[in-house]
Protein backbone atom coordinates (compact mmCIF):
# COMPACT_ATOMS: atom_id res chain seq x y z
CA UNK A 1 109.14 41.10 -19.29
CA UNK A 2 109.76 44.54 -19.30
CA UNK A 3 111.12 47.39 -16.51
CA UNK A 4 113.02 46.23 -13.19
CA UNK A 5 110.59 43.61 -11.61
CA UNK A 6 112.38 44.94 -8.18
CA UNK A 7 111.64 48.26 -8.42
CA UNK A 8 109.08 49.93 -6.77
CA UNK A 9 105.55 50.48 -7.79
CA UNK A 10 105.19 54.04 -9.45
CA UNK A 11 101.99 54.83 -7.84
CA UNK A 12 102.02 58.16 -6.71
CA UNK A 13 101.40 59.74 -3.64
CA UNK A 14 99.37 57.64 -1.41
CA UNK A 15 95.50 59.12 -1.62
CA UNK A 16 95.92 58.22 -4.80
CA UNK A 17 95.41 54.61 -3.75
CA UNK A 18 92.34 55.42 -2.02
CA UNK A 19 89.34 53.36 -3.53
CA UNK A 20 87.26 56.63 -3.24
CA UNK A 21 89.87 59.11 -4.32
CA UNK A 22 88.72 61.31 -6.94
CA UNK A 23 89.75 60.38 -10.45
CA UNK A 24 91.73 62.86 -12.55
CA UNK A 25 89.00 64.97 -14.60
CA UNK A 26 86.05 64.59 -12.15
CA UNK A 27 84.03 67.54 -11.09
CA UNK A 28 83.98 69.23 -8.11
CA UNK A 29 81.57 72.13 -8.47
CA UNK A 30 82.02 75.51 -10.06
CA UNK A 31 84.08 78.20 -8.54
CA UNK A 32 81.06 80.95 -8.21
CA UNK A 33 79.67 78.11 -5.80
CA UNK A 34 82.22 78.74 -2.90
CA UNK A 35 82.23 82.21 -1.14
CA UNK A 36 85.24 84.35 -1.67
CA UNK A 37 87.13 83.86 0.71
CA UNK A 38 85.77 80.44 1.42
CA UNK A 39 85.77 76.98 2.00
CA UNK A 40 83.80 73.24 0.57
CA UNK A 41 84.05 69.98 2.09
CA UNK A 42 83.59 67.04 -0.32
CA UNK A 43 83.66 63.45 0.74
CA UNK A 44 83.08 60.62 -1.85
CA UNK A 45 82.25 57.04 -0.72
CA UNK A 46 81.10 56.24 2.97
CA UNK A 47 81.69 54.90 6.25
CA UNK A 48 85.07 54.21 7.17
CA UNK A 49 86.32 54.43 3.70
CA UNK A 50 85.40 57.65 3.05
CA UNK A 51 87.80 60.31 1.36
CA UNK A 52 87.53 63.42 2.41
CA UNK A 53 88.80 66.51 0.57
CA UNK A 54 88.29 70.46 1.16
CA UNK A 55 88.33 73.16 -1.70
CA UNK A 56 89.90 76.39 -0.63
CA UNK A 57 88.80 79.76 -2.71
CA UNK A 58 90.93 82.94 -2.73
CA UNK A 59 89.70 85.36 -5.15
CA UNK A 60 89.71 83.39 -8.27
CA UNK A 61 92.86 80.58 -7.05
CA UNK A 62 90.99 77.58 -5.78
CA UNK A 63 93.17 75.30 -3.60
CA UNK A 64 92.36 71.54 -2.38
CA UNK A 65 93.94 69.59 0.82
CA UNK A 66 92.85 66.17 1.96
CA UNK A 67 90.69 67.01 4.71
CA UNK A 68 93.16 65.23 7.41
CA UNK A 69 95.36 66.46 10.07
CA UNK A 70 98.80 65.37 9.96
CA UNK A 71 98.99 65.30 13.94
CA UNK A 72 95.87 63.44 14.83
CA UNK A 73 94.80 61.96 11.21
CA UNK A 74 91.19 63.20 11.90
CA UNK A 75 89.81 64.92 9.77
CA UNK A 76 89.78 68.95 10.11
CA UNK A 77 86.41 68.96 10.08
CA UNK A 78 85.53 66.14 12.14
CA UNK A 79 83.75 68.47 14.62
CA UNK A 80 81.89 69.94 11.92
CA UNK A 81 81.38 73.46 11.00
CA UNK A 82 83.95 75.68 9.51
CA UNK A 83 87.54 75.36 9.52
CA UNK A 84 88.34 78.30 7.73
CA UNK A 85 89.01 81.47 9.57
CA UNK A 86 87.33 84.89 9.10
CA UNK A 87 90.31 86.04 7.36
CA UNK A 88 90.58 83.32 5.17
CA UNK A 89 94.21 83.12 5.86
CA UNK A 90 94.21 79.90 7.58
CA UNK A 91 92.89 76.41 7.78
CA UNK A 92 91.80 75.48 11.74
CA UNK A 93 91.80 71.34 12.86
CA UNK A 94 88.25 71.38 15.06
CA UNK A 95 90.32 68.80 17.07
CA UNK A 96 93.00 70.05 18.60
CA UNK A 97 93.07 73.45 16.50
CA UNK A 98 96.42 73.16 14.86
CA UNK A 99 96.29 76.10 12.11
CA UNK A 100 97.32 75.97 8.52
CA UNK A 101 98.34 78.00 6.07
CA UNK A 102 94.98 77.76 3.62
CA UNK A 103 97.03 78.59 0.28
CA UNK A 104 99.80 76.24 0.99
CA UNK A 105 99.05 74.21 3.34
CA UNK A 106 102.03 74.88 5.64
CA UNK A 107 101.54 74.51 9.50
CA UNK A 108 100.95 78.12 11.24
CA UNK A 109 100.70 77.17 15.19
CA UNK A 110 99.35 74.32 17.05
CA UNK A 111 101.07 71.08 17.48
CA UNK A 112 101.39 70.08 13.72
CA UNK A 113 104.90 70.23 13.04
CA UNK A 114 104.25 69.35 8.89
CA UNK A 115 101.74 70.49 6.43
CA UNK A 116 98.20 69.28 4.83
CA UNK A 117 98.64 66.95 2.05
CA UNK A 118 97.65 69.43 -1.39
CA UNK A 119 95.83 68.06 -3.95
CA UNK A 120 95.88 68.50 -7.66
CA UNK A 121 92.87 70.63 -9.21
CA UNK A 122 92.83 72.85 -12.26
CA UNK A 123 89.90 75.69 -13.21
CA UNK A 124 88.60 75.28 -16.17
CA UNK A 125 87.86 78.60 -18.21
CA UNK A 126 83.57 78.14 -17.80
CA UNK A 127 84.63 77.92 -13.95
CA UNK A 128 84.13 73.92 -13.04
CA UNK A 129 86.85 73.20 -10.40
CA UNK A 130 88.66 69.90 -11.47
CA UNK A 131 90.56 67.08 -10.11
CA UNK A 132 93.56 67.29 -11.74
């Protein structure tokens, strides 16, 4: 037997564990897909298992967060619509409208007192938006 059987697992952040969760190297859509500034929900799976994930573009920077709040657990777009604002500056829970910071994530105003959850995507050079 190898390693310390009393260590913990080294399994990453938690949404990794998510039977839906994106694998590294799927696609997510190209970049010229999403309005500049703009926003894309994705959700993969269904029903109660569903993972939920939205794509944030800024010029050509695309961003991802799992689509849930950190004060309610909903997710931010539970209401439906848009969560981005018209400036593109921040990321709005349709719940209980706690604002986010839609490049980092970081809590703006509202009751939220930590960030959205950032997930790992790369561009690739033809402009497909990948789970990294």
């Amino acid at each position: 037997m190898t390693g310390n059987p009393f260590a913990p697992p080294e399994d990453g952040p938690a949404w990794r564990r998510h039977p839906h969760a994106p694998a590294p190297g799927t696609a997510l859509g190209r970049i010229e897909e999403i309005e500049d500034p703009g926003m894309r929900a994705l959700s993969f799976g269904s029903g109660r298992r569903v993972f939920s994930m939205l794509l944030v573009r800024h010029g050509g920077a695309v961003r991802a967060f799992l689509d849930a709040c950190p004060h309610a657990w909903l997710p931010l777009t539970w209401r439906g619509g848009s969560v981005l604002s018209a400036d593109g500056r921040r990321l709005v829970c349709s719940n209980h409208f706690a604002e986010f910071d839609s490049a980092s994530g970081q809590p703006v105003s509202g009751p939220a007192d930590c960030g959205l959850d950032l997930l790992p995507v790369r561009l690739e050079p033809d402009g497909m938006i990948v789970m990294g």
